[in-house]
C-alpha atoms as a PDB file:
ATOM      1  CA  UNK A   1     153.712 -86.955   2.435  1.00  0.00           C
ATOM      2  CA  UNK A   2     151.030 -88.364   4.261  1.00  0.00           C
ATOM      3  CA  UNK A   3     150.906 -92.437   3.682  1.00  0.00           C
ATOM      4  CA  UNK A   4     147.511 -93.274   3.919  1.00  0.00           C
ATOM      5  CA  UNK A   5     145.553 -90.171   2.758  1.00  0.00           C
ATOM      6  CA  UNK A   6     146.713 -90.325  -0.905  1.00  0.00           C
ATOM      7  CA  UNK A   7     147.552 -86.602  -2.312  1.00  0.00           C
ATOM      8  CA  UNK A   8     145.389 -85.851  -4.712  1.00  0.00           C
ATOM      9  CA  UNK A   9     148.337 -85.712  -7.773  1.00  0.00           C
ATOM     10  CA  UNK A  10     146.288 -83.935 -10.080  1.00  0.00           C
ATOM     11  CA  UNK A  11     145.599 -81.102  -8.255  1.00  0.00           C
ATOM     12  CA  UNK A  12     148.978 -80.872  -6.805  1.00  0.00           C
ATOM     13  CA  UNK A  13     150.396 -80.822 -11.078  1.00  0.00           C
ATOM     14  CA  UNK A  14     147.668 -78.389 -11.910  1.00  0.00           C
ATOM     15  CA  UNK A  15     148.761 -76.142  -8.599  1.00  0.00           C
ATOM     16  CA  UNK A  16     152.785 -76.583  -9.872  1.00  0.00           C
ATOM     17  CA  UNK A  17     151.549 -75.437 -13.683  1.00  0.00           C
ATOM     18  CA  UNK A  18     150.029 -72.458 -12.216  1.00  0.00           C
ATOM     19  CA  UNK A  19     152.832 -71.439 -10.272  1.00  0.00           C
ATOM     20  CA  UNK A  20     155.358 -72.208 -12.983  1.00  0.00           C
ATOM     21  CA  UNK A  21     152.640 -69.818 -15.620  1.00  0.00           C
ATOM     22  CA  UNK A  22     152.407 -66.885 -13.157  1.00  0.00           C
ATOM     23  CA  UNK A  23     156.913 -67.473 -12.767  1.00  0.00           C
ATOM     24  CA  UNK A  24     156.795 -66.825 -16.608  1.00  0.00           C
ATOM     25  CA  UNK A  25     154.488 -63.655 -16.720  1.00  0.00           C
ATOM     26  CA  UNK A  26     156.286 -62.529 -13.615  1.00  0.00           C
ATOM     27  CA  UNK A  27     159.869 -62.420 -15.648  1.00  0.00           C
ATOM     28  CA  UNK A  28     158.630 -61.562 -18.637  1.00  0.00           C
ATOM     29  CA  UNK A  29     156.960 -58.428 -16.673  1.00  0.00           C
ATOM     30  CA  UNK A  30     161.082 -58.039 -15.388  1.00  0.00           C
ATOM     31  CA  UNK A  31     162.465 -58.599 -18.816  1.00  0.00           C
ATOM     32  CA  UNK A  32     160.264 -55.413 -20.278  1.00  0.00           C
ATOM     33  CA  UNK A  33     160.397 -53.156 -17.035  1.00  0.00           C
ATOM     34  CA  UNK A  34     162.788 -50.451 -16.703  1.00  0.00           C
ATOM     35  CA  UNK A  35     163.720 -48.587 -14.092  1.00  0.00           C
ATOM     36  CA  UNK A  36     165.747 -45.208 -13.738  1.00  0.00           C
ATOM     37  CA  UNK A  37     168.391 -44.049 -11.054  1.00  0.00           C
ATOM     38  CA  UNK A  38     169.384 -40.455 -11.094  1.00  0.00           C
ATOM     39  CA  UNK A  39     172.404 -38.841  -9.014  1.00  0.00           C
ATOM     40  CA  UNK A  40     173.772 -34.965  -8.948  1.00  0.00           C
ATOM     41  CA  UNK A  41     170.532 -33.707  -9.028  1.00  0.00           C
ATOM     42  CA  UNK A  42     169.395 -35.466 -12.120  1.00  0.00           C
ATOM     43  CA  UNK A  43     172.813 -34.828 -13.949  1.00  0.00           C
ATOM     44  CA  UNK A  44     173.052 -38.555 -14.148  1.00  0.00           C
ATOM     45  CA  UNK A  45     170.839 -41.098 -15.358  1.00  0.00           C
ATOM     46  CA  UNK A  46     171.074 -44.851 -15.410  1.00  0.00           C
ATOM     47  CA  UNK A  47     168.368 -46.650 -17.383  1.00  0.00           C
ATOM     48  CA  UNK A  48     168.075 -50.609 -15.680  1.00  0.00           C
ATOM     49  CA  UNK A  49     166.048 -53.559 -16.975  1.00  0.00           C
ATOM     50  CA  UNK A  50     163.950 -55.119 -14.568  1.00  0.00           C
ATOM     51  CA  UNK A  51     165.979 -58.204 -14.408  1.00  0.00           C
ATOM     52  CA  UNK A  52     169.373 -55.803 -13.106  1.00  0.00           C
ATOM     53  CA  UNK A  53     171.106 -55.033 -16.583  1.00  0.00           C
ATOM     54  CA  UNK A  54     172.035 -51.531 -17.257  1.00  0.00           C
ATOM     55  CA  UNK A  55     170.612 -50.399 -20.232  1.00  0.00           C
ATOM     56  CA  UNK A  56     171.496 -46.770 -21.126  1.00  0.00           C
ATOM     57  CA  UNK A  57     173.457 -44.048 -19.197  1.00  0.00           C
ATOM     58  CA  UNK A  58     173.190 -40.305 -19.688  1.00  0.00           C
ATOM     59  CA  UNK A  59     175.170 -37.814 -18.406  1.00  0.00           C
ATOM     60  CA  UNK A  60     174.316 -33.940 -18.771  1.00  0.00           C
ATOM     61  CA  UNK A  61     177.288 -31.790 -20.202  1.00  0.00           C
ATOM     62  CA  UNK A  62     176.865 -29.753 -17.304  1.00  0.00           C
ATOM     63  CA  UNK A  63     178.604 -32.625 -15.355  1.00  0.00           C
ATOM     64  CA  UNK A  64     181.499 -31.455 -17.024  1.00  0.00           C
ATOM     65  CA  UNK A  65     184.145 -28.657 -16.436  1.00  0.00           C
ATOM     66  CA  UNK A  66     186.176 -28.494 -18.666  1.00  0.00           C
ATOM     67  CA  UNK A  67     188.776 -26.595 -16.431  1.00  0.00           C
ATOM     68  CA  UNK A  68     189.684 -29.520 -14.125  1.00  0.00           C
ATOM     69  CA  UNK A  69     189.131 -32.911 -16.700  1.00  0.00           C
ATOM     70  CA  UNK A  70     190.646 -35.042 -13.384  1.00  0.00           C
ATOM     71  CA  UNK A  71     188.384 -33.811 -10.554  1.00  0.00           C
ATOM     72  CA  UNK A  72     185.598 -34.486 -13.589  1.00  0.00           C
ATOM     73  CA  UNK A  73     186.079 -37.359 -14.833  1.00  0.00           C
ATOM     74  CA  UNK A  74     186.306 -38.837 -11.030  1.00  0.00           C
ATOM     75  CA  UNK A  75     183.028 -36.706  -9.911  1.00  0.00           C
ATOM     76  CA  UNK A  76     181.569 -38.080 -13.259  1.00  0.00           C
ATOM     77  CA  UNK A  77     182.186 -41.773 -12.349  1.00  0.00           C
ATOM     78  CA  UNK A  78     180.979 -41.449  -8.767  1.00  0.00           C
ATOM     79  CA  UNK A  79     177.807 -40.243 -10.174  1.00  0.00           C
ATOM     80  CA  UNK A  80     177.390 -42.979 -12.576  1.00  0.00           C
ATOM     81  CA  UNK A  81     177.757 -45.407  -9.925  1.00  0.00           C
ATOM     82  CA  UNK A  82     175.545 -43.637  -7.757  1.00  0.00           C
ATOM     83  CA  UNK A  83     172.721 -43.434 -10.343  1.00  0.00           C
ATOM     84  CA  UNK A  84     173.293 -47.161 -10.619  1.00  0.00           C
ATOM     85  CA  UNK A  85     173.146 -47.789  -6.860  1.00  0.00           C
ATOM     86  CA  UNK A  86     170.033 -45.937  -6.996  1.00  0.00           C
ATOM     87  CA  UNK A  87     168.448 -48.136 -10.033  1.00  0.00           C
ATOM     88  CA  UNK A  88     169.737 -51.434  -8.338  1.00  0.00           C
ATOM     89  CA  UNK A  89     167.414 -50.472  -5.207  1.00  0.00           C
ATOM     90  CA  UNK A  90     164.215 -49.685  -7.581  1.00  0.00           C
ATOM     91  CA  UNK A  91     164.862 -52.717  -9.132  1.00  0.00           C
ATOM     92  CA  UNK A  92     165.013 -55.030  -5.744  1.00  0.00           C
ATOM     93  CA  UNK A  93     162.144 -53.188  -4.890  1.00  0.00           C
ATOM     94  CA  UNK A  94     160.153 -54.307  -8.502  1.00  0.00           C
ATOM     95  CA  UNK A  95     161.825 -58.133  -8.388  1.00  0.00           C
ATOM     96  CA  UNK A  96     160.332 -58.369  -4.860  1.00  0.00           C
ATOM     97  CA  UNK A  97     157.245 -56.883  -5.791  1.00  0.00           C
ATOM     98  CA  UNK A  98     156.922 -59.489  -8.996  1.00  0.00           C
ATOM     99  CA  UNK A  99     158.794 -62.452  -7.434  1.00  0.00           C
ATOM    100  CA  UNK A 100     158.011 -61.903  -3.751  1.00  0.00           C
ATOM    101  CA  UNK A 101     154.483 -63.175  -3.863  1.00  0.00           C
ATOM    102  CA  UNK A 102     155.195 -66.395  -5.646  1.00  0.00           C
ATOM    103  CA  UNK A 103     158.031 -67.216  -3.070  1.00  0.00           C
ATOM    104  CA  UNK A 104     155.368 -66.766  -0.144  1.00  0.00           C
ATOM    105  CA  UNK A 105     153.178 -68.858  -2.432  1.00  0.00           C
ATOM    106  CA  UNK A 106     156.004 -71.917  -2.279  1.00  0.00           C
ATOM    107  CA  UNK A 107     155.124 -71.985   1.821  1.00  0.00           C
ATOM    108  CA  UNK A 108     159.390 -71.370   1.998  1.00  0.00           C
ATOM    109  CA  UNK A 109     160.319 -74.215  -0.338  1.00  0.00           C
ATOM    110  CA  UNK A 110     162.511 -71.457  -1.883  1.00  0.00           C
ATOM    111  CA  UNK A 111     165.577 -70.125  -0.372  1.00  0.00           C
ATOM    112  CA  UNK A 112     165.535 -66.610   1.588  1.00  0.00           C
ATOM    113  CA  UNK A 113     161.178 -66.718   0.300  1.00  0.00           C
ATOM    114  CA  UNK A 114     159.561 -64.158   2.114  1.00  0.00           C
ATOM    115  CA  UNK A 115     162.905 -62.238   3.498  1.00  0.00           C
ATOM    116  CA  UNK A 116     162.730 -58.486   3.653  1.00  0.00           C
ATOM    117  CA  UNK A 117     164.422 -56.804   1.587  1.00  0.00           C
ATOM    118  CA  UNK A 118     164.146 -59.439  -1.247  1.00  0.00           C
ATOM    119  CA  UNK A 119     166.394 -62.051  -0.693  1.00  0.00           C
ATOM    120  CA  UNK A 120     165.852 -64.131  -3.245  1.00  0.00           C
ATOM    121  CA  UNK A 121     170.112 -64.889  -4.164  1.00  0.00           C
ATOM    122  CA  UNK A 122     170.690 -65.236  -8.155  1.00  0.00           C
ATOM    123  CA  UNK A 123     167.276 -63.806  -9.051  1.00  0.00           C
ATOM    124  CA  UNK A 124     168.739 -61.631 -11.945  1.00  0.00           C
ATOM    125  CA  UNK A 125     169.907 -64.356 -13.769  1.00  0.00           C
ATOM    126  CA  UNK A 126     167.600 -66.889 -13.182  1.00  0.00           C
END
């Protein structure tokens, strides 16, 4: 702080309330996106929220062959997680594109603000 220049407080609190207002919209924007990650050619999809929570899963009976239930059931899960991989990336890339500018706007008060590739630790769960 700068001694003898005096800060002027009350533009410095209205500044903090704007910040904190446009931190709200921004996660309530997360808390009603959704995203979608697809794997084996769209035989898998993962819905995601916008805040990293996986919200519904579908997989297309033609996943399955019913000839070999092991080799299925293990292609199956591979494809669920790779639907999910492919959500969690959509949804780094939406948290950065809500959350990224208001990091920038905290000058790097906030820890990993304006990395690439979003690093912002915790976000999520806030």
């Amino acid at each position: 702080m700068n001694p003898g220049g005096g800060m002027d407080m009350q533009a410095l609190l209205q500044q903090a309330q704007q910040m904190q207002q446009q931190l709200m919209e921004a996660q309530q924007q997360l808390d009603e996106a959704q995203v979608e990650g697809t794997s084996g050619g769209g035989l898998v999809k993962v819905t995601v929220s916008g805040r990293g929570s996986v919200e519904e899963i579908n997989i297309d009976p033609q996943a399955i062959d019913t000839d070999d239930a092991d080799e299925t059931a293990q292609t199956v899960a591979d494809m669920v997680l790779a639907a999910i991989r492919d959500a969690e990336s959509s949804v780094e890339e939406l948290q950065q594109e809500k959350m990224g500018p208001l990091a920038e706007g905290l000058g790097g008060g906030m820890p990993g603000g304006g990395m690439p590739g979003g690093g912002m630790p915790g976000l999520p769960g806030f």
